[in-house]
Protein backbone atom coordinates (compact mmCIF):
# COMPACT_ATOMS: atom_id res chain seq x y z
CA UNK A 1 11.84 7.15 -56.25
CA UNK A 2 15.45 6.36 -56.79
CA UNK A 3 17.78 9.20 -55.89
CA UNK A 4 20.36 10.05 -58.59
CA UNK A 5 24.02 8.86 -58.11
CA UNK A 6 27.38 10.70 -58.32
CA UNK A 7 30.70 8.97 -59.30
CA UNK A 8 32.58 9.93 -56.18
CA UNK A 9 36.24 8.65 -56.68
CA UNK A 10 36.06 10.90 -60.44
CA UNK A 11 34.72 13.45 -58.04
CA UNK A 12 37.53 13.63 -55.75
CA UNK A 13 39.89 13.89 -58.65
CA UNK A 14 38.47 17.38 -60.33
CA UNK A 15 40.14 20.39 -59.95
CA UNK A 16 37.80 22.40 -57.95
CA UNK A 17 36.43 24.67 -60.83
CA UNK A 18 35.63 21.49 -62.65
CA UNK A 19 33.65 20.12 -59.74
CA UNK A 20 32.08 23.23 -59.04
CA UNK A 21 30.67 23.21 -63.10
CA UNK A 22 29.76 19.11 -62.13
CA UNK A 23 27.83 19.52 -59.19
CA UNK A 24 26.09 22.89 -61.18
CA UNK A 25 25.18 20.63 -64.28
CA UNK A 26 23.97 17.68 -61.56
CA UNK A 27 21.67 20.26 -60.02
CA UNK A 28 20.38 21.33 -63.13
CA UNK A 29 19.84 17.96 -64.64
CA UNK A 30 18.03 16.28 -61.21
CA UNK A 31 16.42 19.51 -59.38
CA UNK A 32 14.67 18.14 -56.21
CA UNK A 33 16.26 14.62 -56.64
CA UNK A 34 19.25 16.10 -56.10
CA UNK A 35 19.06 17.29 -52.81
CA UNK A 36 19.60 13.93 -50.82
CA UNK A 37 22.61 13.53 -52.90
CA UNK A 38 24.19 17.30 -52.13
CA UNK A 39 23.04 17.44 -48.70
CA UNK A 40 24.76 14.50 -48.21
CA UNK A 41 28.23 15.76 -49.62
CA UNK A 42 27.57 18.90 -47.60
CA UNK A 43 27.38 17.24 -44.74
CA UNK A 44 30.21 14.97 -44.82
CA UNK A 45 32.61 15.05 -47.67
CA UNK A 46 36.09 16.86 -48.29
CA UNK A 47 36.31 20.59 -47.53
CA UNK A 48 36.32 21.60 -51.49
CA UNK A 49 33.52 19.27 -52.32
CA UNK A 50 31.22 20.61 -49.39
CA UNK A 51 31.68 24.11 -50.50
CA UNK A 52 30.49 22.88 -54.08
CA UNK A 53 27.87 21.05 -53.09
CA UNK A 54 26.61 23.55 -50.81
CA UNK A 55 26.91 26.61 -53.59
CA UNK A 56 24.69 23.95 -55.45
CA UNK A 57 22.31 23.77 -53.00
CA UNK A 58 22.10 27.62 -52.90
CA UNK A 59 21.22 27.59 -56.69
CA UNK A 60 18.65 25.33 -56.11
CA UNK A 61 17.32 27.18 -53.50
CA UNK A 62 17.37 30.53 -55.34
CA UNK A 63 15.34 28.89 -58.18
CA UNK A 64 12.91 27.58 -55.13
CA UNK A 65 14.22 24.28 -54.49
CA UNK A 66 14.75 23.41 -51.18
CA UNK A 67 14.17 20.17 -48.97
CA UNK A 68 11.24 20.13 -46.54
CA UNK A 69 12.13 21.40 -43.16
CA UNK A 70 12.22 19.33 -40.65
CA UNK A 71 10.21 18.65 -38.30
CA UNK A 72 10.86 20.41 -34.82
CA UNK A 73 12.04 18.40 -32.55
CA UNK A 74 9.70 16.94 -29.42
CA UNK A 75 10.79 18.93 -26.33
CA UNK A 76 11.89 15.98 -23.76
CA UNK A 77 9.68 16.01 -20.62
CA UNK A 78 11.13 14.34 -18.02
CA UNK A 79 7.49 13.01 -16.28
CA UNK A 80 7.78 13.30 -12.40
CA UNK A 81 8.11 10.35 -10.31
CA UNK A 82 5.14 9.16 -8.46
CA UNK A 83 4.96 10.07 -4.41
CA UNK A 84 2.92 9.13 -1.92
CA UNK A 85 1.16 12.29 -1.02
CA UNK A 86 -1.79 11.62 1.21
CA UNK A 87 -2.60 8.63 3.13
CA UNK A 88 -5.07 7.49 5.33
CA UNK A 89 -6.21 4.01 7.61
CA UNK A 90 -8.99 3.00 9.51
CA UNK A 91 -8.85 1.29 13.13
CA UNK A 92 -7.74 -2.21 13.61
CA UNK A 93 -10.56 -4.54 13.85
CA UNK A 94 -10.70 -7.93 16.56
CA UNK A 95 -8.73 -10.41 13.04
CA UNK A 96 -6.23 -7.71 13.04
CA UNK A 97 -7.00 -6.26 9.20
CA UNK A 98 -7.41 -2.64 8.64
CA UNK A 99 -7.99 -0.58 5.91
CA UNK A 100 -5.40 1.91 3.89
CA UNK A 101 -5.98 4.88 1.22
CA UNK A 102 -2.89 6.09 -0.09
CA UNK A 103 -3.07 8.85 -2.41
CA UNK A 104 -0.19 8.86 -5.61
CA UNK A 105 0.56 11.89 -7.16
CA UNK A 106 2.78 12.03 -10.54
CA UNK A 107 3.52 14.86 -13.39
CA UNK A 108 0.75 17.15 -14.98
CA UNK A 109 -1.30 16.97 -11.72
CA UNK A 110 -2.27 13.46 -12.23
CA UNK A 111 -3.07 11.27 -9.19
CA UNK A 112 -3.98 7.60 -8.32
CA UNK A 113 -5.90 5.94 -4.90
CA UNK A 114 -4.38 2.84 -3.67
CA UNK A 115 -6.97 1.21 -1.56
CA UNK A 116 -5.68 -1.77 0.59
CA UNK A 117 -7.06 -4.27 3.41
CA UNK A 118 -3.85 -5.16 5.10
CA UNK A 119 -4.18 -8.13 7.59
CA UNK A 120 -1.28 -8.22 10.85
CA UNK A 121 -1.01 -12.39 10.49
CA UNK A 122 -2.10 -13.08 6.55
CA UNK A 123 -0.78 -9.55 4.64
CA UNK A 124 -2.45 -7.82 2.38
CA UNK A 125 -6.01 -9.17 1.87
CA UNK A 126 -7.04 -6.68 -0.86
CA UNK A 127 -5.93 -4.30 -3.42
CA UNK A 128 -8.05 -1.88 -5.49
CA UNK A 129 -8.18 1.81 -6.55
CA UNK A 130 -6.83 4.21 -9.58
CA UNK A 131 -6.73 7.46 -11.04
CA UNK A 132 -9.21 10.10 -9.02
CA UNK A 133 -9.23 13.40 -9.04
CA UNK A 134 -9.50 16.13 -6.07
CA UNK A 135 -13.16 16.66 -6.20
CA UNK A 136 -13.81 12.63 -6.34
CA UNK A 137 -11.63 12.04 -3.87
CA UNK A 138 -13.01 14.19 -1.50
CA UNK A 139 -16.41 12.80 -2.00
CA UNK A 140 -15.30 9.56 -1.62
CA UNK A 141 -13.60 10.28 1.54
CA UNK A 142 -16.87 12.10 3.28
CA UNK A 143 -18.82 8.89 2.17
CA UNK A 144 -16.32 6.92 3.90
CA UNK A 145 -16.25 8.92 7.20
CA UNK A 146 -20.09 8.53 6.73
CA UNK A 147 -20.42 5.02 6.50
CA UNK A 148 -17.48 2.93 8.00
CA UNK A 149 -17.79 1.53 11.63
CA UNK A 150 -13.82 1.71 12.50
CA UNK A 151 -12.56 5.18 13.01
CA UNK A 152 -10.49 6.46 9.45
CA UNK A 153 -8.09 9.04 10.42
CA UNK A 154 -5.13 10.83 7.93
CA UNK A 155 -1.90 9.57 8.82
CA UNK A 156 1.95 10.38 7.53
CA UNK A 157 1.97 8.72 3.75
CA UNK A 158 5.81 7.33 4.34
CA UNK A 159 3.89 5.46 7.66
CA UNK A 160 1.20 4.19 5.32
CA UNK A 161 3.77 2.99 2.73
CA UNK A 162 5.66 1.19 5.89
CA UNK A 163 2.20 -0.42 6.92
CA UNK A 164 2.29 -2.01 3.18
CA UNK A 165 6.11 -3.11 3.43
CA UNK A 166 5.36 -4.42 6.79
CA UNK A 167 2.67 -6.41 5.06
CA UNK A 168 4.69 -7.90 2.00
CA UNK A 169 7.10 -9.31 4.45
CA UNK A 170 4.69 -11.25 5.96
CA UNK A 171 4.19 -12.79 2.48
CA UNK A 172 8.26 -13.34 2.02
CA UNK A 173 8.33 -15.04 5.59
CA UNK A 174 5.23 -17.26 4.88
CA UNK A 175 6.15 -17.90 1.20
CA UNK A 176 2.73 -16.46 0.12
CA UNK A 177 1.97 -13.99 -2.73
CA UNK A 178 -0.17 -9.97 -2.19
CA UNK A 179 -2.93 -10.68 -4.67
CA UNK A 180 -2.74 -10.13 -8.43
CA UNK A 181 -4.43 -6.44 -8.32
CA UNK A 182 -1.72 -5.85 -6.21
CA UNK A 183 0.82 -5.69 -9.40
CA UNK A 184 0.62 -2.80 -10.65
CA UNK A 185 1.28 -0.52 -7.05
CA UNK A 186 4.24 -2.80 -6.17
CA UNK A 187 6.74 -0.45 -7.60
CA UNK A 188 5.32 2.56 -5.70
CA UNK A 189 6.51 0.71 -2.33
CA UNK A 190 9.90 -0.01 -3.55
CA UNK A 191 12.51 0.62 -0.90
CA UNK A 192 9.38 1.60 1.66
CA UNK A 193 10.74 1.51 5.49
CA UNK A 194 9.08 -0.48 7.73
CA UNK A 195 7.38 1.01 10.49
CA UNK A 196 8.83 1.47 14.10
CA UNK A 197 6.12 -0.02 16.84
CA UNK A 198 4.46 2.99 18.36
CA UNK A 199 5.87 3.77 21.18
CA UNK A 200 4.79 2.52 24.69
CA UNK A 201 5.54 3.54 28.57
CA UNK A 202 5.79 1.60 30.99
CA UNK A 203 2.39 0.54 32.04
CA UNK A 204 0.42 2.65 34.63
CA UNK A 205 -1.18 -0.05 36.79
CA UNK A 206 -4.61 2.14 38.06
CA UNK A 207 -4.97 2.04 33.91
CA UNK A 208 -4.54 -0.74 33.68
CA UNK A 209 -7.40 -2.20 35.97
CA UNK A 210 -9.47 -0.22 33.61
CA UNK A 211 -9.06 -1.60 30.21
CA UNK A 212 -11.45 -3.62 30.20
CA UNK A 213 -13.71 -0.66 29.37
CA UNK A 214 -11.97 -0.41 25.75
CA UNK A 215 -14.01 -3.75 25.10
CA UNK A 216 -17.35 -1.52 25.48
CA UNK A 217 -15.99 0.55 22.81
CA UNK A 218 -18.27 0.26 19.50
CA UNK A 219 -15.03 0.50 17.03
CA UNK A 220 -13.92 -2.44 19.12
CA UNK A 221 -16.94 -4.83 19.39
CA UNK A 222 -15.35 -7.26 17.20
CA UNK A 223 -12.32 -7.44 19.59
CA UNK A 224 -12.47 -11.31 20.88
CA UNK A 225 -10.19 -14.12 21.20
CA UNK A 226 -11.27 -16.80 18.27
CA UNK A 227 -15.30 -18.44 19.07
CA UNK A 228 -13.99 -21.69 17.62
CA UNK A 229 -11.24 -22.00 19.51
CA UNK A 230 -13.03 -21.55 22.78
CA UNK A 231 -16.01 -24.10 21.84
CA UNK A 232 -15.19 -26.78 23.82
CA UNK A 233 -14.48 -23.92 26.88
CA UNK A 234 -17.63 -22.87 26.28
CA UNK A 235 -19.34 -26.11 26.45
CA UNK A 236 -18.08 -26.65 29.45
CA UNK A 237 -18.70 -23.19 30.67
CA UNK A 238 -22.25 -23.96 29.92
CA UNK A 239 -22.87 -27.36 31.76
CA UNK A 240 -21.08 -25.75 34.65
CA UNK A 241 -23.79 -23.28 34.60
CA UNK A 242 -26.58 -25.85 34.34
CA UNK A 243 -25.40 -27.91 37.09
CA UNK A 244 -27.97 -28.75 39.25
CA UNK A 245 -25.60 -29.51 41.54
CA UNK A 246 -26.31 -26.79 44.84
CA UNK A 247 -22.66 -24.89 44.75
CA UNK A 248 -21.94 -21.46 46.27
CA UNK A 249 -22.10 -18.60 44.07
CA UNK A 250 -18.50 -18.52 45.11
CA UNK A 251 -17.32 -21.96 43.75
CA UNK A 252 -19.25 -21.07 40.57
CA UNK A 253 -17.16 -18.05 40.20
CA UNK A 254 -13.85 -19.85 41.14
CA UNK A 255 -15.05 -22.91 38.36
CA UNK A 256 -15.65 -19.79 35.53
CA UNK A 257 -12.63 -18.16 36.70
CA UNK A 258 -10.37 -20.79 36.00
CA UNK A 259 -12.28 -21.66 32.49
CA UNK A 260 -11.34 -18.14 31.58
CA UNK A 261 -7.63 -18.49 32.99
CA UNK A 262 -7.32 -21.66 30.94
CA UNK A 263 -8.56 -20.50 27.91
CA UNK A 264 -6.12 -17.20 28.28
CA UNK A 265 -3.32 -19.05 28.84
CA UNK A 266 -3.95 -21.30 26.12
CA UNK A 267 -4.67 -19.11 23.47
CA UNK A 268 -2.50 -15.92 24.38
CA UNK A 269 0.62 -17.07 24.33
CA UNK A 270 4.08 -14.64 23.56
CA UNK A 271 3.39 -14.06 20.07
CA UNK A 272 -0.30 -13.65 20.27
CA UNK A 273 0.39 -11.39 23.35
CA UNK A 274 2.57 -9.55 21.21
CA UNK A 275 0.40 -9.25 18.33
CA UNK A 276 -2.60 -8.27 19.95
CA UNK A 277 -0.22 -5.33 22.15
CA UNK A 278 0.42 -3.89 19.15
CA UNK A 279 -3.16 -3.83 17.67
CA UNK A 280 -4.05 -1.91 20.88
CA UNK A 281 -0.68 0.37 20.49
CA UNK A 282 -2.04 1.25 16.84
CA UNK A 283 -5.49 1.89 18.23
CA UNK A 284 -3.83 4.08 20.94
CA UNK A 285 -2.81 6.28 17.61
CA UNK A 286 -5.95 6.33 16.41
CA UNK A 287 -7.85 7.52 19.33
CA UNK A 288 -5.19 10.18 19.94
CA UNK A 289 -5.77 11.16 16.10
CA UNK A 290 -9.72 11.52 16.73
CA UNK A 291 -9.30 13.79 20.29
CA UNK A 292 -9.49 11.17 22.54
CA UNK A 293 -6.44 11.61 24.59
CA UNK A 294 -8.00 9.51 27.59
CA UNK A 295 -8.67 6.52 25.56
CA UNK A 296 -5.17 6.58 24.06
CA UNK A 297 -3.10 6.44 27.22
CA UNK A 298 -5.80 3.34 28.04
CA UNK A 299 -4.93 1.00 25.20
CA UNK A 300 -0.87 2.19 25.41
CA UNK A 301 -1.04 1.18 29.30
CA UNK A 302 -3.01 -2.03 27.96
CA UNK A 303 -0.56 -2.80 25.41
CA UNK A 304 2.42 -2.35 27.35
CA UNK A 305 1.11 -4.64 30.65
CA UNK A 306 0.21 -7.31 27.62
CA UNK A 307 3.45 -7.34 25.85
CA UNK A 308 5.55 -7.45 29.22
CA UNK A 309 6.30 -11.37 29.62
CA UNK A 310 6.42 -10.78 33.65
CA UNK A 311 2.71 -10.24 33.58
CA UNK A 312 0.11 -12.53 33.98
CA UNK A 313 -2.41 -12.58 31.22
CA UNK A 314 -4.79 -14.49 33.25
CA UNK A 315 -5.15 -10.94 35.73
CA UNK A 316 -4.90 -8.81 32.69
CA UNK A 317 -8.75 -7.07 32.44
CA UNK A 318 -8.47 -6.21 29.23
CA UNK A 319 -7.08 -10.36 28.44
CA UNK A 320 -9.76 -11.63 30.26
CA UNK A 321 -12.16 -9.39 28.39
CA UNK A 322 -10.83 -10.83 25.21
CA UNK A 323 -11.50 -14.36 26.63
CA UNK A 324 -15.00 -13.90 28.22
CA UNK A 325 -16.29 -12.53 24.93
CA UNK A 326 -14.91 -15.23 23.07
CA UNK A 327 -16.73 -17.72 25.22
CA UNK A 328 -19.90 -16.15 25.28
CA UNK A 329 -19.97 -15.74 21.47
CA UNK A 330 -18.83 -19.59 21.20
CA UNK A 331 -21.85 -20.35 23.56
CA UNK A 332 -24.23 -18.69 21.56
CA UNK A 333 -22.90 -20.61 18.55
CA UNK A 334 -23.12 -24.11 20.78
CA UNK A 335 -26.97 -23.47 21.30
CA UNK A 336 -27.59 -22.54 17.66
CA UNK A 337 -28.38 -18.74 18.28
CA UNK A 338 -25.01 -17.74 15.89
CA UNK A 339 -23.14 -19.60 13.00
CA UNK A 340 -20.16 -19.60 13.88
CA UNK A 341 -18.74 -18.43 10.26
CA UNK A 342 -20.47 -14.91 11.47
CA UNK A 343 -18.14 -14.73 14.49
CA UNK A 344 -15.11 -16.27 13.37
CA UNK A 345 -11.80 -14.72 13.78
CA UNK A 346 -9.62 -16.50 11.28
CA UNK A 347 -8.03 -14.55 8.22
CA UNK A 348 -6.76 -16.88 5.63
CA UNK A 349 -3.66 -16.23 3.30
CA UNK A 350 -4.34 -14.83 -0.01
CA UNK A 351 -2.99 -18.02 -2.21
């Protein structure tokens, strides 16, 4: 429908009795089809031809014309940002990948699960999760607890976010990408610190001489230097064994010694030292968080003997440990008793 016109330069000329009796007759004439037209003038014109066209719109409204109201406007609801709320992460296991929950809460009492496998060499391995609510989350959390080997303990969510961030610059200093899945959490670690190292003392000697007992630990059965690495070690290791030749038990503990000492020196050098101190400094956190003090001030007195460059990895127990499981798992693959994909220690980068 076309809306009536008015001739608004004659308009502006009338007297305003004479555009009083126009607007009136316009009214009259159009009814409804009017009102764009007035309301218009009302709105925006000169003083004496608002005042006309509103007293026009009054008449029409006596006679019970009148625009549709409109509509009310949408209160604006500013929706809350997303925070980290909750968070929670397993143990580390022997490739140095552990697991992450972190719980998302945003406006109206929704809330999202980000589920990650973060890796200390490669990044993050995998990305899952989404919305949950309370009573699936808790559900989910007593099935984990039920079923997981590594220890899962609840942890500060800004430390879990800094786990994450610690990850993702992995990726920037190896020029590789978090998987795809990973997309749509990225912005929730946006400006996420990274971590400080947990802190160590100096390394208590007579605790030292007894880590070697964390390898016994069931949450760290899977802590062993890499089987394929070792294979030719443990070749070697084996025909030393088989010898025929009539040796002293002593000599065949000197010739295994220094297998062991070679293999350690080889294959733990500063950075490796340094990663795997701060796998047991983590762990350290974790035992602490599941009431076992004892076990705690083990792997920190671990740690800090293997980060400290004046040590000798070779005497380390808890080194040598690492080594003499790695050769005995590389033997087993040598005779055929284990593939050695089942053992292997190698993470690869997500592409």
């Amino acid at each position: 429908m076309i809306a009536p016109a008015l001739d608004l330069e004659r308009l502006r000329g009338l007297p305003e009795d004479a555009l009083d009796d126009t607007l009136r007759s316009f009214a009259d004439a159009h009814g409804a089809e009017a009102l764009p037209v007035l309301g218009a003038l009302a709105a925006g014109a000169e003083r004496a031809m608002r005042r006309a066209a509103k007293r026009a719109l009054y008449r029409l409204a006596q006679r019970g014309v009148t625009a549709p109201a409109r509509p009310a406007p949408r209160p604006v609801v500013e929706r809350a940002p997303e925070r980290a709320a909750r968070a929670w992460v397993s143990g580390v296991d022997g490739s140095g990948s552990r697991a992450l929950w972190i719980l998302f809460e945003g406006g109206f009492g929704s809330a999202a699960l980000c589920s990650l496998i973060v890796n200390d060499a490669a990044g993050v391995l995998e990305v899952a999760g989404g919305g949950i609510t309370k009573r699936r989350l808790e559900a989910e959390l007593a099935a984990l607890r039920s079923s997981q080997k590594l220890p899962w303990v609840e942890c500060d969510p800004a430390r879990a976010r800094g786990l994450v961030a610690e990850a993702l610059a992995l990726h920037r200093a190896q020029g590789t990408a978090p998987p795809d899945a990973f997309a749509r959490w990225s912005r929730l670690f946006d400006g996420a610190d990274l971590p400080a190292p947990p802190a160590l003392p100096a390394a208590d000697p007579a605790l030292v001489e007894r880590s070697a007992a964390l390898a016994e630990l069931p949450e760290m059965a899977g802590w062993f230097l890499d089987p394929e690495a070792v294979q030719a070690d443990a070749v070697e290791l084996l025909a030393a064994r088989a010898s025929r030749l009539v040796v002293s038990d002593q000599v065949k503990a000197e010739r295994e010694d220094a297998i062991v000492g070679r293999v350690i020196e080889r294959e733990l050098g500063p950075e490796a030292r340094r990663r795997w101190a701060r796998r047991l400094a983590e762990m350290a956190l974790v035992f602490d968080a599941t009431g076992r003090a004892d076990l705690g001030a083990l792997a920190r007195a671990a740690a800090a003997a293997l980060g400290d460059p004046d040590v000798d990895p070779r005497r380390h127990p808890f080194a040598r440990a690492l080594a003499q499981r790695a050769l005995e798992l590389a033997a087993e693959v040598a005779s055929g008793r284990l593939r050695a994909s089942d053992v292997s220690r190698k993470v690869h980068p997500v592409e």
